[in-house]
Protein backbone atom coordinates (compact mmCIF):
# COMPACT_ATOMS: atom_id res chain seq x y z
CA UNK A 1 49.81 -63.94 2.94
CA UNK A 2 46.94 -65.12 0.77
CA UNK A 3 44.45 -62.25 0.07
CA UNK A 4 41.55 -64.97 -1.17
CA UNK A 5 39.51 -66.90 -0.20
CA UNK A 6 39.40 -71.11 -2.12
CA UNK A 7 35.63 -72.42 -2.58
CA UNK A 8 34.71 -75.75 -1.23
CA UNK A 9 32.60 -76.36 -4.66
CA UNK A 10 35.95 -78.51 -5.39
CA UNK A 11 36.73 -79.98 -2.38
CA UNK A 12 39.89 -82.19 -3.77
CA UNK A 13 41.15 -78.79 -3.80
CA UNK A 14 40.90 -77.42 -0.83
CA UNK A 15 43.80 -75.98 0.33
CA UNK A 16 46.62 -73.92 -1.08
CA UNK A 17 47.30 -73.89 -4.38
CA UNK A 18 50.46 -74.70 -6.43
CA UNK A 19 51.86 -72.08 -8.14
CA UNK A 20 54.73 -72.50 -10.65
CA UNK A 21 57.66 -69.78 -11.28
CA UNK A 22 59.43 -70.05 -14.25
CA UNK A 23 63.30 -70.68 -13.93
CA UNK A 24 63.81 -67.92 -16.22
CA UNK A 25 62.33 -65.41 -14.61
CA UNK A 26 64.65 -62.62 -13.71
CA UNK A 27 65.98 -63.55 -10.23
CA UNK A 28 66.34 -59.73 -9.15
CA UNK A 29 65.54 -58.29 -5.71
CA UNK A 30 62.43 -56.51 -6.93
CA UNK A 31 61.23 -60.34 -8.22
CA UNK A 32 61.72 -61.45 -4.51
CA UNK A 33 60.29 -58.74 -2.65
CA UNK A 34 57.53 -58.96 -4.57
CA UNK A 35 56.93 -62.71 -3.29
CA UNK A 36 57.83 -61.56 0.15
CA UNK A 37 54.94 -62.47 3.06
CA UNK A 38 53.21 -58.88 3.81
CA UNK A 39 53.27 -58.85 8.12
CA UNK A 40 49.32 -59.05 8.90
CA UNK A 41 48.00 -55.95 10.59
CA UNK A 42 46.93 -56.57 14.50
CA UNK A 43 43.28 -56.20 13.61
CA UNK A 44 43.61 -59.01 11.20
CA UNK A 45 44.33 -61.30 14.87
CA UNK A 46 40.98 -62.44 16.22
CA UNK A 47 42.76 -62.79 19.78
CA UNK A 48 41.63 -66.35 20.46
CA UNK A 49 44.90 -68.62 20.78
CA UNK A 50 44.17 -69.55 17.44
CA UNK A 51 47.06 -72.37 16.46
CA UNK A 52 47.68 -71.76 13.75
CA UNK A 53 47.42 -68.23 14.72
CA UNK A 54 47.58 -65.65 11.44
CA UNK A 55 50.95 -64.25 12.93
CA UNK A 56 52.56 -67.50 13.50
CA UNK A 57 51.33 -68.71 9.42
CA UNK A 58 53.18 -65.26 8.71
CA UNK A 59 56.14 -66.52 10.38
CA UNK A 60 55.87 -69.71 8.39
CA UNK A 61 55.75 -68.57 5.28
CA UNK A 62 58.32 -65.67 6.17
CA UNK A 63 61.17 -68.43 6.97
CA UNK A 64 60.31 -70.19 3.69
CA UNK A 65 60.62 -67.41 1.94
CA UNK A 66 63.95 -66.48 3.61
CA UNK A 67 65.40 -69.95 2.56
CA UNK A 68 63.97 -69.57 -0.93
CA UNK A 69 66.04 -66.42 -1.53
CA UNK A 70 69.33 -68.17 0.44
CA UNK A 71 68.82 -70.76 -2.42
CA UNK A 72 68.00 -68.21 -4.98
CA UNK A 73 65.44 -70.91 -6.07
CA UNK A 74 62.19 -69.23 -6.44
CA UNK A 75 60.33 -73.38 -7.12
CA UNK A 76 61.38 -73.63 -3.53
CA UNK A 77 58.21 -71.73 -2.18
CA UNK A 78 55.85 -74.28 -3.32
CA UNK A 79 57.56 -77.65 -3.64
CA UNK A 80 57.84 -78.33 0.24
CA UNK A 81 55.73 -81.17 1.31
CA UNK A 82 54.20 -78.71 3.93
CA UNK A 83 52.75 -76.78 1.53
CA UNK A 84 51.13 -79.20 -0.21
CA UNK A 85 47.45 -80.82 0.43
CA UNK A 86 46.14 -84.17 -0.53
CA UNK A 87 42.98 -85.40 -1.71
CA UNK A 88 41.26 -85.84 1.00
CA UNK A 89 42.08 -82.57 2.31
CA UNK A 90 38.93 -81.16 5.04
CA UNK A 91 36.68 -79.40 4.34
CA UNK A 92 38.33 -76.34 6.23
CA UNK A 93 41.54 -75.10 6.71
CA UNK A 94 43.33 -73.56 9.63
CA UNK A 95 45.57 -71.88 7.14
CA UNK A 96 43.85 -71.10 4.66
CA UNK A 97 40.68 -69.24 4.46
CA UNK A 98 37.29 -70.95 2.53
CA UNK A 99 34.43 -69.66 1.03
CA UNK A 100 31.04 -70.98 2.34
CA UNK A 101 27.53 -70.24 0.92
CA UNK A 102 24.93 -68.29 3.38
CA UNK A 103 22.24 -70.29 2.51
CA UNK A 104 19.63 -68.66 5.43
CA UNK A 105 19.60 -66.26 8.09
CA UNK A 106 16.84 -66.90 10.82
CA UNK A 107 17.04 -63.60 13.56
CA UNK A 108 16.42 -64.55 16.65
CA UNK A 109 16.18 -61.17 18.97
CA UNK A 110 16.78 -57.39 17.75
CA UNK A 111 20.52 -58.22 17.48
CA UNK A 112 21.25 -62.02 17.17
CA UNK A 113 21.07 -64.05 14.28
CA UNK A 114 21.55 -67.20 13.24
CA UNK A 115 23.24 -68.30 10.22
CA UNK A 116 23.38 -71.44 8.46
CA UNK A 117 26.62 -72.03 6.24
CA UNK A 118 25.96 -74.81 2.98
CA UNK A 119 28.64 -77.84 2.96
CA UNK A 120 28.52 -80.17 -0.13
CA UNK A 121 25.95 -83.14 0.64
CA UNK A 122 27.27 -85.31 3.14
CA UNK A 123 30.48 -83.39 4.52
CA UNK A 124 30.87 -81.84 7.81
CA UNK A 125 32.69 -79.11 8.87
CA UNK A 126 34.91 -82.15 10.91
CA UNK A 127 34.95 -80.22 14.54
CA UNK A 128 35.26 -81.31 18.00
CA UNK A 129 33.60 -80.51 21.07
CA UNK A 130 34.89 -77.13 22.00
CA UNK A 131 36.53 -76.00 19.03
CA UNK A 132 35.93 -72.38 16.95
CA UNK A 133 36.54 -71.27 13.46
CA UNK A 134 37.47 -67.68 12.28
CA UNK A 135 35.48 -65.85 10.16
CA UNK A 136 37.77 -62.91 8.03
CA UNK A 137 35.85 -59.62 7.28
CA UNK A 138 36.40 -56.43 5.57
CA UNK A 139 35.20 -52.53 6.61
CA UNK A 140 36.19 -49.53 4.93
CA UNK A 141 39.49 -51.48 3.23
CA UNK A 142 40.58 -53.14 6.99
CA UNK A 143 40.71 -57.10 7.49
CA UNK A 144 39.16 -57.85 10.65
CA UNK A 145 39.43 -61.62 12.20
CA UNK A 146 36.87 -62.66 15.05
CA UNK A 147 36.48 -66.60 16.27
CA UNK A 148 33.29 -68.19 16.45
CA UNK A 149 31.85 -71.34 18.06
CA UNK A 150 29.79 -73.19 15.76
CA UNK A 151 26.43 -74.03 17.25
CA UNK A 152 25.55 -76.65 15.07
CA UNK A 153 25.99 -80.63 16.41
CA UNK A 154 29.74 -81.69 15.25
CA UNK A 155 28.40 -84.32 13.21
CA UNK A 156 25.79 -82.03 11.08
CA UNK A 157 25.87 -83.16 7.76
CA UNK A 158 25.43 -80.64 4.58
CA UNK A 159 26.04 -77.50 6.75
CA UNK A 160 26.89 -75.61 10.06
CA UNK A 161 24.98 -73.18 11.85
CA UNK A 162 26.91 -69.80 13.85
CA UNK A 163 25.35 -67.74 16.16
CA UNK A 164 26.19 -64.06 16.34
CA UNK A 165 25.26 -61.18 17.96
CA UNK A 166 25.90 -57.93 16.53
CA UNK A 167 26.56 -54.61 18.25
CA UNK A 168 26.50 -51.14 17.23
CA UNK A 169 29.63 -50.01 17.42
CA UNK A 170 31.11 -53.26 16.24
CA UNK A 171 33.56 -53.28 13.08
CA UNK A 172 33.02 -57.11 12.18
CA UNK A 173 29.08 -56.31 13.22
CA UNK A 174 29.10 -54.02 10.33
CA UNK A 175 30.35 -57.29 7.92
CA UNK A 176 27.98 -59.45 9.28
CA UNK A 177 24.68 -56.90 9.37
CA UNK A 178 25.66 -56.44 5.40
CA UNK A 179 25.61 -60.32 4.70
CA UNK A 180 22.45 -61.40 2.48
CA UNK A 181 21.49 -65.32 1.37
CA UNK A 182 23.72 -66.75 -1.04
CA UNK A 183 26.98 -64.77 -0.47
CA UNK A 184 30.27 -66.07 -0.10
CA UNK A 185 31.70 -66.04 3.56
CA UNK A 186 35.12 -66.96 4.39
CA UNK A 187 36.05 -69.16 7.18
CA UNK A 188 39.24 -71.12 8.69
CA UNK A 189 39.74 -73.69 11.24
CA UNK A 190 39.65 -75.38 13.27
CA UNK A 191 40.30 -74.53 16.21
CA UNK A 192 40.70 -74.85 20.44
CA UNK A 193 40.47 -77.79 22.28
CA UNK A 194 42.69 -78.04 25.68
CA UNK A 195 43.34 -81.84 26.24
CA UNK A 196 45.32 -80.73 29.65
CA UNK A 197 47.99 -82.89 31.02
CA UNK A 198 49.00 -82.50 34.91
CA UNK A 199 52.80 -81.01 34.85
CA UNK A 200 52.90 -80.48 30.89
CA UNK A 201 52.39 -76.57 29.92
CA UNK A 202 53.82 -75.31 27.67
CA UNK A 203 56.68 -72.99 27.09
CA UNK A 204 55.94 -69.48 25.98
CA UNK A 205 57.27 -69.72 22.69
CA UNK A 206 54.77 -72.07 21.39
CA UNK A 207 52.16 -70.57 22.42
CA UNK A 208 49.73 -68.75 19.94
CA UNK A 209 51.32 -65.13 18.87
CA UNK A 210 48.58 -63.26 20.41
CA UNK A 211 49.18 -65.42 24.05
CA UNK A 212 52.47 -64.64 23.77
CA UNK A 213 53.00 -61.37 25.41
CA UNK A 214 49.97 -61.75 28.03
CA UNK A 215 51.09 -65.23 29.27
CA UNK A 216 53.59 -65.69 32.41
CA UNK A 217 54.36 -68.66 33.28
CA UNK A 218 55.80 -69.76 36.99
CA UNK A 219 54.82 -68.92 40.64
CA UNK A 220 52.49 -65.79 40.81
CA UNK A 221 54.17 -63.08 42.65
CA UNK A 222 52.71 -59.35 43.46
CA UNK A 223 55.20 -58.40 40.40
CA UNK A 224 53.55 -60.57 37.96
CA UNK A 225 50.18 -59.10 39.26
CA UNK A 226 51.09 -55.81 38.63
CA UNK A 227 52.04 -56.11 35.05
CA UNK A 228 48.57 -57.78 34.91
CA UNK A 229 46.77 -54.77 36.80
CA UNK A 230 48.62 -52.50 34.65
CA UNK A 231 47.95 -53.68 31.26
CA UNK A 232 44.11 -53.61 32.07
CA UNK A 233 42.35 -50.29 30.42
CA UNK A 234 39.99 -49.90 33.23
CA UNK A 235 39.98 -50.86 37.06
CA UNK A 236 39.91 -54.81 36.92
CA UNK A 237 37.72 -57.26 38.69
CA UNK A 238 39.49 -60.27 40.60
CA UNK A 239 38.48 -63.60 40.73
CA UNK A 240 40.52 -66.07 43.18
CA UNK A 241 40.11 -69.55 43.61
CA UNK A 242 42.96 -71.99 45.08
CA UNK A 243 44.28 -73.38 47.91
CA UNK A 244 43.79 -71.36 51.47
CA UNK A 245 47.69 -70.34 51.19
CA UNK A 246 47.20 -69.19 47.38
CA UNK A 247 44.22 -67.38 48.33
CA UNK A 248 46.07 -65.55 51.32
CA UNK A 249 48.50 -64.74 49.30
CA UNK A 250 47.20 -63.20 46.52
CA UNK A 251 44.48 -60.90 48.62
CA UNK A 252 47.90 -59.75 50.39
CA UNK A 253 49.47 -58.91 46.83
CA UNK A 254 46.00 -57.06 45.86
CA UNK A 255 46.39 -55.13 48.75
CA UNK A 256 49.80 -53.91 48.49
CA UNK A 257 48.72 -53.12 45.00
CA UNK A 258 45.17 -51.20 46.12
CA UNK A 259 42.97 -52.86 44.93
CA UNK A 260 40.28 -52.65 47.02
CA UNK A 261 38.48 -55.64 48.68
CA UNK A 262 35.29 -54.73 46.60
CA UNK A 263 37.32 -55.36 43.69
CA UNK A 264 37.89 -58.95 44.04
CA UNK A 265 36.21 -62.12 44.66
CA UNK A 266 37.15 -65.67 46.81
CA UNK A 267 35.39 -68.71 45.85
């Protein structure tokens, strides 16, 4: 996985960048470990359905690895097209990370800033309504990964405002409290946006990696709802809204379950 961030200064390059291996370097298995993808930690997952999330990139660059070393051609890794970026590349990446000047911090209560991020004179960051970008972080040596929604309008020219709000005990609050005007914060994206089609979902296995295992899809039964009610750390707080039968039916399952009526809530 790439460990750095790219800078926008040189926007034709934005993107990954080519990398050459000689043909006559020694094709040994220490040479190909070596170029192996390193499996991203779970903290390095922001949790928001990113697509491209960092897991699924992993797996990208994990298979293209695999069929580099089935073709013992080491060139392989960086001649597909899908690695490659043109010209007019964005000026963000959902796979790879970019550097963005701070160029002013305005605090707006005891714990909520906001931050403006420099683009090069006349860009925007190119988002849609109701899309987020991840912002990569590191405290005491651990990558943290945490999606924000830019605040500023999508067609804000020269640079893009976030709003955060830090909290004590937060790990990526510590990152952000230590930022000052003028450094280098990296960014990917974008991402989100749910353009929902009646009868279309999608299959589990292409959703994001960190929907994956929290996702069912199908009829809801009181078995689905207690994997639910059992994955939750503390005692969980329903919300129901459907038809009259769906609504029956799931205060029934809640009930065989115990949940208590206080617990849950019929719009």
């Amino acid at each position: 996985m790439p460990d750095s961030c790219i800078h926008y200064i040189l926007p034709q390059h934005v993107g990954q960048q080519d990398v050459v291996y000689s043909s006559e370097m020694d094709e040994s298995s220490d040479d190909w470990l070596s170029l192996k993808p390193v499996q991203p930690l779970p903290s390095q997952c922001c949790g928001s359905g990113c697509t491209p999330c960092i897991f699924d990139i992993y797996q990208k660059e994990l298979a293209l690895w695999e069929e580099a070393k089935k073709r013992n051609d080491k060139n392989y890794l960086t001649n597909k097209e899908t690695n490659k970026k043109d010209s007019n590349a964005a000026i963000i990446d959902s796979e790879m990370f970019t550097a963005f000047k701070l160029c002013s911090v305005e605090r707006l209560t005891d714990d909520t800033c906001q931050y403006r991020f420099e683009l090069p004179r006349g860009w925007t960051l190119g988002l849609t309504l109701g899309q987020h970008i991840v912002l990569r972080g590191t405290v005491n040596d651990m990558e943290l990964q945490r999606a924000y929604t830019p605040i500023s309008p999508v067609d804000m020219e020269d640079s893009f405002e976030v709003l955060i709000k830090c909290y004590p005990d937060g790990l990526m609050s510590q990152y952000v409290q230590s930022w000052k005007v003028n450094d280098s914060i990296c960014w990917r994206g974008p991402f989100g946006g749910f353009p929902y089609e009646p009868n279309k979902e999608e299959t589990i296995d292409n959703l994001p990696w960190s929907y994956q295992e929290k996702t069912h899809i199908g009829r809801i039964d009181c078995d689905v709802l207690r994997s639910v009610i059992d994955s939750c750390r503390r005692k969980p707080y329903v919300l129901i809204c459907g038809s009259l039968t769906f609504n029956e039916d799931m205060v029934n399952y809640l009930k065989r379950l115990e949940l208590q009526e206080d617990s849950c809530f019929i719009f």
